[in-house]
C-alpha atoms as a PDB file:
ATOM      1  CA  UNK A   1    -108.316-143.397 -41.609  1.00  0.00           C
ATOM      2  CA  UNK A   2    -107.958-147.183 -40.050  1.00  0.00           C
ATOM      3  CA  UNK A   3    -108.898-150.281 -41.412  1.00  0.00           C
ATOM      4  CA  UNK A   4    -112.678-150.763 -40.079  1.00  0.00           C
ATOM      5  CA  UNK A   5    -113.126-147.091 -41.474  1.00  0.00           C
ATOM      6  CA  UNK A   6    -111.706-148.096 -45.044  1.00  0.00           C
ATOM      7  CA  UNK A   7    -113.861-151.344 -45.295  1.00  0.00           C
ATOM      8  CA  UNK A   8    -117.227-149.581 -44.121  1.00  0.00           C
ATOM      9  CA  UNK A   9    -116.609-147.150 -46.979  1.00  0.00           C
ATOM     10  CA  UNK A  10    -115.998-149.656 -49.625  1.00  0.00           C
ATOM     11  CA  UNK A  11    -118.924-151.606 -48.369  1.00  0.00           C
ATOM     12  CA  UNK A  12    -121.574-148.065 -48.588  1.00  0.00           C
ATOM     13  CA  UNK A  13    -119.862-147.599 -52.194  1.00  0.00           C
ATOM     14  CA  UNK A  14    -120.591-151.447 -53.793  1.00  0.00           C
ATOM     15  CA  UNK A  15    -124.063-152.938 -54.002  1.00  0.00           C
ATOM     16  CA  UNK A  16    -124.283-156.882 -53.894  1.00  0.00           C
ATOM     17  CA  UNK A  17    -123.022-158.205 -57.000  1.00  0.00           C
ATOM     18  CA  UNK A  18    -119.584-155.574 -56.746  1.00  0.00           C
ATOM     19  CA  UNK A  19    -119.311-156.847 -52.648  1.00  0.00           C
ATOM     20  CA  UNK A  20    -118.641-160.688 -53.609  1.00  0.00           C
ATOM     21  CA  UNK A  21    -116.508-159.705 -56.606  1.00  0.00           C
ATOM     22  CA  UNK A  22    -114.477-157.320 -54.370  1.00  0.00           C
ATOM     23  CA  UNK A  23    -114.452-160.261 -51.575  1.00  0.00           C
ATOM     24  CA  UNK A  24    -112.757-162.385 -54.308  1.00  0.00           C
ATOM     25  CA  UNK A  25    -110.020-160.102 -55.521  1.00  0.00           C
ATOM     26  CA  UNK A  26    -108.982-160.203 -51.476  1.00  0.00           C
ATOM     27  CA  UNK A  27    -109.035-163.686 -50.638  1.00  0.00           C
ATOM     28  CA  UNK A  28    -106.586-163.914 -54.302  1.00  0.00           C
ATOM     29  CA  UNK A  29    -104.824-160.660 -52.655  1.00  0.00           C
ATOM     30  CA  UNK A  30    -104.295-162.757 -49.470  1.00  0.00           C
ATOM     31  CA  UNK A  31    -103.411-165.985 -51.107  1.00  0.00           C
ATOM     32  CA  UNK A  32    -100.876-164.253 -53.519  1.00  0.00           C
ATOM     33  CA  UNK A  33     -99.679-161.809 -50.604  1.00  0.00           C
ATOM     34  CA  UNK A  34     -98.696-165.600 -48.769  1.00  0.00           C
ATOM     35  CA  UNK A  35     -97.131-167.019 -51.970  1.00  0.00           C
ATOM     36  CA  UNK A  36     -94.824-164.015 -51.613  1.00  0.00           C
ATOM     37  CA  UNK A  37     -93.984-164.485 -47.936  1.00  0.00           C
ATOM     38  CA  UNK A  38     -93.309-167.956 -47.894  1.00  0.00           C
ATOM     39  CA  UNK A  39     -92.205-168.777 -51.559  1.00  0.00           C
ATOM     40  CA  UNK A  40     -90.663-166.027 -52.865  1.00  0.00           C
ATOM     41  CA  UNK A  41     -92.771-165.670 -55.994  1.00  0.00           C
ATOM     42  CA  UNK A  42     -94.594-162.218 -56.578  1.00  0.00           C
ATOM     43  CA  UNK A  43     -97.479-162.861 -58.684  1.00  0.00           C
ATOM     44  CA  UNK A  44     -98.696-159.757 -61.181  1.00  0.00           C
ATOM     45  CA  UNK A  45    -101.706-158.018 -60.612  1.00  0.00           C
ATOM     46  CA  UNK A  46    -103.515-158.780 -63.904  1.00  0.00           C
ATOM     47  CA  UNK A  47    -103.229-163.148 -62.743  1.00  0.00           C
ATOM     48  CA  UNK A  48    -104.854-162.301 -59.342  1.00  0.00           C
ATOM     49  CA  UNK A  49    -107.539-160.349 -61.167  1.00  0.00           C
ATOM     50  CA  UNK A  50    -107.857-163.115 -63.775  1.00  0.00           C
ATOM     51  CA  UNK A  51    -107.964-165.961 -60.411  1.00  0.00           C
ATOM     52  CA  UNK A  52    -110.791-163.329 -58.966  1.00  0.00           C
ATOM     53  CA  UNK A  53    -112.875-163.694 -61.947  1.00  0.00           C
ATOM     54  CA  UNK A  54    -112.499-167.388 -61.802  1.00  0.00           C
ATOM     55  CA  UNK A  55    -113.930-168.204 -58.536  1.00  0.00           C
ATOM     56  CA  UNK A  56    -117.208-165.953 -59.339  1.00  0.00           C
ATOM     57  CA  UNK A  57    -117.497-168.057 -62.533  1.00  0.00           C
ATOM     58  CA  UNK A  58    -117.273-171.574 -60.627  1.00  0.00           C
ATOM     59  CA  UNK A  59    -119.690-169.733 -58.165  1.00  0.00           C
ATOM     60  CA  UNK A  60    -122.437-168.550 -60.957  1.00  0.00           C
ATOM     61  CA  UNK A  61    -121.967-172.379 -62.874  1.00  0.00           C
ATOM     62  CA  UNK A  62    -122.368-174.388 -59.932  1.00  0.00           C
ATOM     63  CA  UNK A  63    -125.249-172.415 -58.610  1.00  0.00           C
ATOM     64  CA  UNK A  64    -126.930-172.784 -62.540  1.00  0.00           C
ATOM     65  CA  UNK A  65    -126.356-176.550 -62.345  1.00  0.00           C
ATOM     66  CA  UNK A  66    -127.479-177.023 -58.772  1.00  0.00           C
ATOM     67  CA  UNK A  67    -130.831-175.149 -60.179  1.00  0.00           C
ATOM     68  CA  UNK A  68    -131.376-177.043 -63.475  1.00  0.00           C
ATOM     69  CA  UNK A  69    -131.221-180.623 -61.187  1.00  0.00           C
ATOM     70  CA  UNK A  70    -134.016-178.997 -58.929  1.00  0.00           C
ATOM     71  CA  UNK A  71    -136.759-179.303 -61.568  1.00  0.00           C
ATOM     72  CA  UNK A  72    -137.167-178.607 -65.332  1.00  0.00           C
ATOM     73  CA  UNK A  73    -137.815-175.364 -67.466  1.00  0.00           C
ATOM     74  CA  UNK A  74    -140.962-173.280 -67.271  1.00  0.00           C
ATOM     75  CA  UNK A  75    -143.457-174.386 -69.623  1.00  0.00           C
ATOM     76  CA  UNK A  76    -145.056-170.937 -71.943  1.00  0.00           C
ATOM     77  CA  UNK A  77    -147.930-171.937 -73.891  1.00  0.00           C
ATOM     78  CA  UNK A  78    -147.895-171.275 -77.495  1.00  0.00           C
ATOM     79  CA  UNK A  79    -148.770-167.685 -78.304  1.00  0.00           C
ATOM     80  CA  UNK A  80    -147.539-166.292 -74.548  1.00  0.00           C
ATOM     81  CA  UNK A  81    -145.686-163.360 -73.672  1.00  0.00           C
ATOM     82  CA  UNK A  82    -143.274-163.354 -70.976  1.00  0.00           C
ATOM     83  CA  UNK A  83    -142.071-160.239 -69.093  1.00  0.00           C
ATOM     84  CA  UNK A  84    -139.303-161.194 -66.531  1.00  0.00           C
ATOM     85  CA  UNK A  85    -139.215-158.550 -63.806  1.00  0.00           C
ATOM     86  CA  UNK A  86    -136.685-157.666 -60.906  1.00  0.00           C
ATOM     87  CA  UNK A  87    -135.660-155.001 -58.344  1.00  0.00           C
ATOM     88  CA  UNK A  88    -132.289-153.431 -56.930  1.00  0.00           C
ATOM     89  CA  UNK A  89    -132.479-152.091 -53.825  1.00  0.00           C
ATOM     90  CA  UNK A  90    -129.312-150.475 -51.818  1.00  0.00           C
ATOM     91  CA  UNK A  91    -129.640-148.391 -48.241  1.00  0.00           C
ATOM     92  CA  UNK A  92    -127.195-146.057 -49.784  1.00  0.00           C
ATOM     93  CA  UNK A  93    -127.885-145.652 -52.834  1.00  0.00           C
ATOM     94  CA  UNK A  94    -131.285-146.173 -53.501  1.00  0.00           C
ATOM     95  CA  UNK A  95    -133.488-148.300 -55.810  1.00  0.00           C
ATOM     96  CA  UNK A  96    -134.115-149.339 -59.812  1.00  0.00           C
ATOM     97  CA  UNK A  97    -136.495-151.513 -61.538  1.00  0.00           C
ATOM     98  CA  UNK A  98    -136.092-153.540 -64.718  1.00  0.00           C
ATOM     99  CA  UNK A  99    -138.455-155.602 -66.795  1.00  0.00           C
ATOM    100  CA  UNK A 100    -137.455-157.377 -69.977  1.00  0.00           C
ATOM    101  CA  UNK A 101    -140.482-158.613 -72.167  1.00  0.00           C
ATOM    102  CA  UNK A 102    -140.184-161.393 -75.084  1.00  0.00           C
ATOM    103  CA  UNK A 103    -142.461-162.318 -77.869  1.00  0.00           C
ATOM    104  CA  UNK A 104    -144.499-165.030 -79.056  1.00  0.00           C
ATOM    105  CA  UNK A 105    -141.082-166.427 -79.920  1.00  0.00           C
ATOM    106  CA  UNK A 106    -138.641-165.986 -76.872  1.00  0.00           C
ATOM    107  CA  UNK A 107    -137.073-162.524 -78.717  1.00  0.00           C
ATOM    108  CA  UNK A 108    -136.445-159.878 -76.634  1.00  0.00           C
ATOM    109  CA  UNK A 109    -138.937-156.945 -77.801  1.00  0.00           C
ATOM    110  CA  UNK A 110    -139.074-154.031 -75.346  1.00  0.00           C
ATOM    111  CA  UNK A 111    -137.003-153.104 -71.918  1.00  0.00           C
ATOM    112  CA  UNK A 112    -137.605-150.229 -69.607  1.00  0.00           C
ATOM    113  CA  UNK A 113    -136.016-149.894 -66.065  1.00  0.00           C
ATOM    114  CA  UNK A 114    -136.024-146.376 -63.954  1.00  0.00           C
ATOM    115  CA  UNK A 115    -134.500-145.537 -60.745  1.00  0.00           C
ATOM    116  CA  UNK A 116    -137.217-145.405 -57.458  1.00  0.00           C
ATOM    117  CA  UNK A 117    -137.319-144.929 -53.929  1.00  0.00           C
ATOM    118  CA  UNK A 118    -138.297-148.308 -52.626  1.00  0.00           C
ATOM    119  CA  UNK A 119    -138.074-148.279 -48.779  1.00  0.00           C
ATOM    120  CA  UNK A 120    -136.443-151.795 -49.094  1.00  0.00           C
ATOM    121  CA  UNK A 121    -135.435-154.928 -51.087  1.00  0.00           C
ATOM    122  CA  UNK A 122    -138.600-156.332 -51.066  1.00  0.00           C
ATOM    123  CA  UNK A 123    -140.708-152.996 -51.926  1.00  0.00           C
ATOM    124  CA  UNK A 124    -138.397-152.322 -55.201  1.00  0.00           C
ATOM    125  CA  UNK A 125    -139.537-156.416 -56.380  1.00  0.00           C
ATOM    126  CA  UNK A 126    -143.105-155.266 -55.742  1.00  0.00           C
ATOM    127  CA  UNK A 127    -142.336-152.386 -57.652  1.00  0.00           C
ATOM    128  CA  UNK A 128    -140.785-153.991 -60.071  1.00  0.00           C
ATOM    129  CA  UNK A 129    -143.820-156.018 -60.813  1.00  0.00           C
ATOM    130  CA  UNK A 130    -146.233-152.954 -60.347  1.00  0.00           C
ATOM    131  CA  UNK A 131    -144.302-151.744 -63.534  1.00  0.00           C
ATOM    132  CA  UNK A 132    -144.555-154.845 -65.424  1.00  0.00           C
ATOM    133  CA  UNK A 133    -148.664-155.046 -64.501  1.00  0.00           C
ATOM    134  CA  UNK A 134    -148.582-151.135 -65.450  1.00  0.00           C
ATOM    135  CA  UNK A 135    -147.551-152.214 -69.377  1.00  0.00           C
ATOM    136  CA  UNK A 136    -149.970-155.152 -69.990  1.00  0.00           C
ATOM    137  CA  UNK A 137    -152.351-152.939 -69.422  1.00  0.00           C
ATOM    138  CA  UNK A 138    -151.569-149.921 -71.028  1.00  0.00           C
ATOM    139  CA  UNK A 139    -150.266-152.231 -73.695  1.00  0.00           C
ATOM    140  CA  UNK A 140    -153.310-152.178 -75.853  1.00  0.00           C
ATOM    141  CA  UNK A 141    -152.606-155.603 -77.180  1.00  0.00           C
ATOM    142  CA  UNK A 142    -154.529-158.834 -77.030  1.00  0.00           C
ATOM    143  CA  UNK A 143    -153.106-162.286 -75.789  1.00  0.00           C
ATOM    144  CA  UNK A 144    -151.818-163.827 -72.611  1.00  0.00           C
ATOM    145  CA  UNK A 145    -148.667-162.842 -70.467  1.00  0.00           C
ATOM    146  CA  UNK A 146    -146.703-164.424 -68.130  1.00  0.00           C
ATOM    147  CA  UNK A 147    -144.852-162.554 -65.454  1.00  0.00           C
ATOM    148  CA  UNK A 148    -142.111-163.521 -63.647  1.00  0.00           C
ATOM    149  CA  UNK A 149    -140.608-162.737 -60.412  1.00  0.00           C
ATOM    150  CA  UNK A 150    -137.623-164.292 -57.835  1.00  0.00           C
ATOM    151  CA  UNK A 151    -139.698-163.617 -54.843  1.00  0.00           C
ATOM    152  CA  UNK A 152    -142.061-166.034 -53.690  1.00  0.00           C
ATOM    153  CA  UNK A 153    -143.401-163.898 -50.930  1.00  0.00           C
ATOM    154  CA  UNK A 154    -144.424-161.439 -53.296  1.00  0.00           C
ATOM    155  CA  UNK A 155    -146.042-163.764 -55.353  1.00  0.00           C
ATOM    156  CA  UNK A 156    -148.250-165.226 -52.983  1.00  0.00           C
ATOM    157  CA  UNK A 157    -148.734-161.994 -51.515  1.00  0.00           C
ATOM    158  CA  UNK A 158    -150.259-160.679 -54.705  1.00  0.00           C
ATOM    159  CA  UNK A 159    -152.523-163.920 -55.051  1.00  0.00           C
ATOM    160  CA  UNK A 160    -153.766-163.827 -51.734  1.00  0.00           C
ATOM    161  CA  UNK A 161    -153.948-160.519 -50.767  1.00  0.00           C
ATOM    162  CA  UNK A 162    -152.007-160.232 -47.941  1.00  0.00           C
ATOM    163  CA  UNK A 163    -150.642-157.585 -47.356  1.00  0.00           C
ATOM    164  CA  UNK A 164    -149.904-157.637 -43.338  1.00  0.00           C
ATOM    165  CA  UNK A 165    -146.324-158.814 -42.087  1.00  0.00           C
ATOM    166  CA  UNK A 166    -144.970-157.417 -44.986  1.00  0.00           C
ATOM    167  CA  UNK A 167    -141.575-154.993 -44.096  1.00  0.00           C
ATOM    168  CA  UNK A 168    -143.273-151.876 -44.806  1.00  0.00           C
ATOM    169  CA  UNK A 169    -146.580-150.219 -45.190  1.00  0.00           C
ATOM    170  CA  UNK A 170    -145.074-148.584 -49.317  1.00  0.00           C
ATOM    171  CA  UNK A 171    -144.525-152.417 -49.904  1.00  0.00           C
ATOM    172  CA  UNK A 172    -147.852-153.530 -48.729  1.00  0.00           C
ATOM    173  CA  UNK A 173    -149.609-150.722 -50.836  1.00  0.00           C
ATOM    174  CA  UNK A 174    -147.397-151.435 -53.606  1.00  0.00           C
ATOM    175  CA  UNK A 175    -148.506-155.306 -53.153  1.00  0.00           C
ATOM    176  CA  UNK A 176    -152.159-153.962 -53.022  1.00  0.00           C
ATOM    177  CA  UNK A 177    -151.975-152.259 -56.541  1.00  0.00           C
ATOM    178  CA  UNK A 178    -150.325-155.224 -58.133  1.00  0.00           C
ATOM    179  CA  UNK A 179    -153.669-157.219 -56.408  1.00  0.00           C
ATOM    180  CA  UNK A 180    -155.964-155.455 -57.966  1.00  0.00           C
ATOM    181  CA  UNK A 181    -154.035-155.141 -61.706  1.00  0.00           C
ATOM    182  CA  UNK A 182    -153.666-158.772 -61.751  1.00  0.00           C
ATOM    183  CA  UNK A 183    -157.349-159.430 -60.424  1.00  0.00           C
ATOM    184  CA  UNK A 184    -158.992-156.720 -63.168  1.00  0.00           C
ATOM    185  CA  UNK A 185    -156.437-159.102 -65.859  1.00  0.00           C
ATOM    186  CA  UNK A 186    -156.803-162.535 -64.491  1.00  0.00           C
ATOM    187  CA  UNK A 187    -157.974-163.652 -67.688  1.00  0.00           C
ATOM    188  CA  UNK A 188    -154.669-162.289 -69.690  1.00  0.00           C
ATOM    189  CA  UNK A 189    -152.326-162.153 -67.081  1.00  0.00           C
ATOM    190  CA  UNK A 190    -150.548-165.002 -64.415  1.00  0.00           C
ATOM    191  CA  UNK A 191    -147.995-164.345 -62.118  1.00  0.00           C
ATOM    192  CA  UNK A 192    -145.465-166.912 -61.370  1.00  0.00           C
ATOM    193  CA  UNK A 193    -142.192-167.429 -59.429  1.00  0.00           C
ATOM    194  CA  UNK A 194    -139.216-168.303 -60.886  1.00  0.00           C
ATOM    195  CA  UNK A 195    -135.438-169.118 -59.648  1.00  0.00           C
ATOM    196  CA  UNK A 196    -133.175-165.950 -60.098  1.00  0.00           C
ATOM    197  CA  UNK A 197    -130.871-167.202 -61.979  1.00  0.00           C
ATOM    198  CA  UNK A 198    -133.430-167.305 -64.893  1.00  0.00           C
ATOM    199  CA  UNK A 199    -133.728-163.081 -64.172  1.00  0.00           C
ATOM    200  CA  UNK A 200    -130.840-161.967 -65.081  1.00  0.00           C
ATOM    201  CA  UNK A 201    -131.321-159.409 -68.148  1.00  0.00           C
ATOM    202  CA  UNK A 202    -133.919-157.493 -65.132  1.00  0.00           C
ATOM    203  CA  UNK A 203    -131.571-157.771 -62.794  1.00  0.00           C
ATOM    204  CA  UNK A 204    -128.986-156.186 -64.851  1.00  0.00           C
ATOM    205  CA  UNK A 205    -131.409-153.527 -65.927  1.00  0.00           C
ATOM    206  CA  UNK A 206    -132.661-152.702 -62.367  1.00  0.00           C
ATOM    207  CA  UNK A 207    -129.115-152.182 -61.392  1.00  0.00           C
ATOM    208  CA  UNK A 208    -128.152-150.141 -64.108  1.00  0.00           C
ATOM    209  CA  UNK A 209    -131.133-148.471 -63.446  1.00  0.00           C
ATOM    210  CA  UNK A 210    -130.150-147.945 -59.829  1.00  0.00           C
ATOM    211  CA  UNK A 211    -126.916-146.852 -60.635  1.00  0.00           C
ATOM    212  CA  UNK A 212    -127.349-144.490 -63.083  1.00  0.00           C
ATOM    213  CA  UNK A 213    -130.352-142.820 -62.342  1.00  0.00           C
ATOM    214  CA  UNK A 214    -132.045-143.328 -64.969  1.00  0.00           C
ATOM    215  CA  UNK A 215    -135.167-143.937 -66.736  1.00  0.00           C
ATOM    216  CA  UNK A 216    -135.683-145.332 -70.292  1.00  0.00           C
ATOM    217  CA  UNK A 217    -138.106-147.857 -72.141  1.00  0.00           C
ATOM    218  CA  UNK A 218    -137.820-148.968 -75.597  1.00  0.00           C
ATOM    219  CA  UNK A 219    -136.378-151.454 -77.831  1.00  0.00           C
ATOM    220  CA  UNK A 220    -132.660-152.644 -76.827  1.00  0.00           C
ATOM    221  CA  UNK A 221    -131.686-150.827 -79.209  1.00  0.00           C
ATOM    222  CA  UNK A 222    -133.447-147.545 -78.660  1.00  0.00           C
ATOM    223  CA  UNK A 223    -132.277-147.857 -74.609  1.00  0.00           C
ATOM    224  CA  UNK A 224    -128.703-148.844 -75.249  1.00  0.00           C
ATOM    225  CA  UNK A 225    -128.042-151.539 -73.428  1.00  0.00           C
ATOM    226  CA  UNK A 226    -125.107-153.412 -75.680  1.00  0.00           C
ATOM    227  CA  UNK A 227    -122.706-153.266 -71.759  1.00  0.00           C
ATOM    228  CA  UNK A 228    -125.341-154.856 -69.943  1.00  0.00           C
ATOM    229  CA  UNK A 229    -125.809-158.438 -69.432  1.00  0.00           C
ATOM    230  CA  UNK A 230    -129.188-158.904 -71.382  1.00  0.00           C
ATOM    231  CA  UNK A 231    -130.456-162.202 -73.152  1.00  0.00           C
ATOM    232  CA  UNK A 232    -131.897-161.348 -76.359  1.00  0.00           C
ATOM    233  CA  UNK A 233    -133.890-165.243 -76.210  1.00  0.00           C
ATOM    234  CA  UNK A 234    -135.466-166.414 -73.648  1.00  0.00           C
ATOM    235  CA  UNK A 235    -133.127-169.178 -72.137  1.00  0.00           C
ATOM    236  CA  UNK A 236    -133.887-172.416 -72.963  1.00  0.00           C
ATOM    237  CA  UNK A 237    -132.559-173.887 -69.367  1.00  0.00           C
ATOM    238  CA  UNK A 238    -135.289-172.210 -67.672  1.00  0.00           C
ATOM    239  CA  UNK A 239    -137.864-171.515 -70.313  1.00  0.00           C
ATOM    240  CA  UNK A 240    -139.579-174.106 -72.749  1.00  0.00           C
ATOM    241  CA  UNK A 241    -142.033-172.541 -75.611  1.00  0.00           C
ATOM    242  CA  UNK A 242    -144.606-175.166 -76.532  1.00  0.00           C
END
């Protein structure tokens, strides 16, 4: 097997998040590789895995900060729910959904995420939000929700109905559903865009969702989620409870 053949492989075996982390470990491979060469000094394996996890951590802060100077936190009115909502979507290796939603209070109440067959990136968001439109109303509770998603052609899709230009005829039905929902609930229920950075405990639930197969819904407790990156609070950076 050659080179071109070995990366192509790794690249069908890592989703998006695994890709820059493995692009990391190589540029500390090739720095450490040169140290070698030209100074003599062989540094261990568990420091070039340590430098790795350094850069993505500079990466992740400075992209935070560079967010939090663009404007301030979402304002939820007193006595809102918020459901955050994301997608995962790989060519290989199919699609997940996650949807984390937080009481009156900014706790973290109820997740569910499940694997899917979204024909692309932007199909598994719509589904995504299909999912989170699916629980309001089967929730059987009164009050207000907010939902939240990272893609602002899907929200103005759902507001305006549009469902032409969109990458695929499942997305556009998908968008059509979520229309409807949010038009029969327009008096409980807004949809709003929101920076991705503020998504991460979906994000890390459509993944695992993608990943695993799997399809659960429940209290964090009841789903197990204690190795995935979930915010029990709402974060106060993006999110401000009046």
């Amino acid at each position: 097997m050659n080179l071109s053949e070995t990366v192509l492989m790794i690249n069908d075996a890592l989703d998006s998040d695994q890709i820059m982390d493995f692009c990391n470990i190589m540029w500390e491979l090739w720095k450490a590789r040169n140290e070698e060469v030209i100074g003599g000094k062989k540094i261990p394996p568990p420091e070039i895995l340590n430098k790795a996890s350094s850069i993505q951590r500079s990466i992740n802060q400075q992209a935070t900060t560079a967010i939090l100077r663009e404007g301030q936190p979402m304002t939820v009115p007193a006595g809102v729910r918020v459901i955050l909502t994301d997608g995962s979507w790989d060519p290989n290796h199919g699609a997940g959904t996650g949807l984390a939603v937080y009481n009156r209070r900014g706790d973290l109440v109820f997740v569910q995420y499940g694997k899917g067959d979204a024909a692309d990136a932007f199909h598994a968001e719509a589904e995504a939000l299909l999912a989170a439109l699916c629980y309001v109303q089967g929730a059987s509770q009164e009050g207000r929700f907010y939902l939240y998603t990272d893609c602002k052609v899907l929200h103005t899709a759902v507001y305006e109905k549009q469902i032409q230009n969109l990458p695929s005829w499942q997305a556009a039905e998908t968008v059509k559903r979520c229309s409807i929902l949010q038009q029969n609930m327009e008096n409980r229920v807004i949809v709003q865009h929101i920076t991705r950075a503020a998504l991460t405990t979906p994000h890390a639930l459509a993944n695992w969702a993608r990943r695993s197969r799997k399809n659960e819904a429940g209290t964090p407790l009841q789903c197990q989620i204690a190795h995935l990156d979930v915010k029990h609070n709402l974060d106060e950076h993006f999110f401000t409870l009046q």
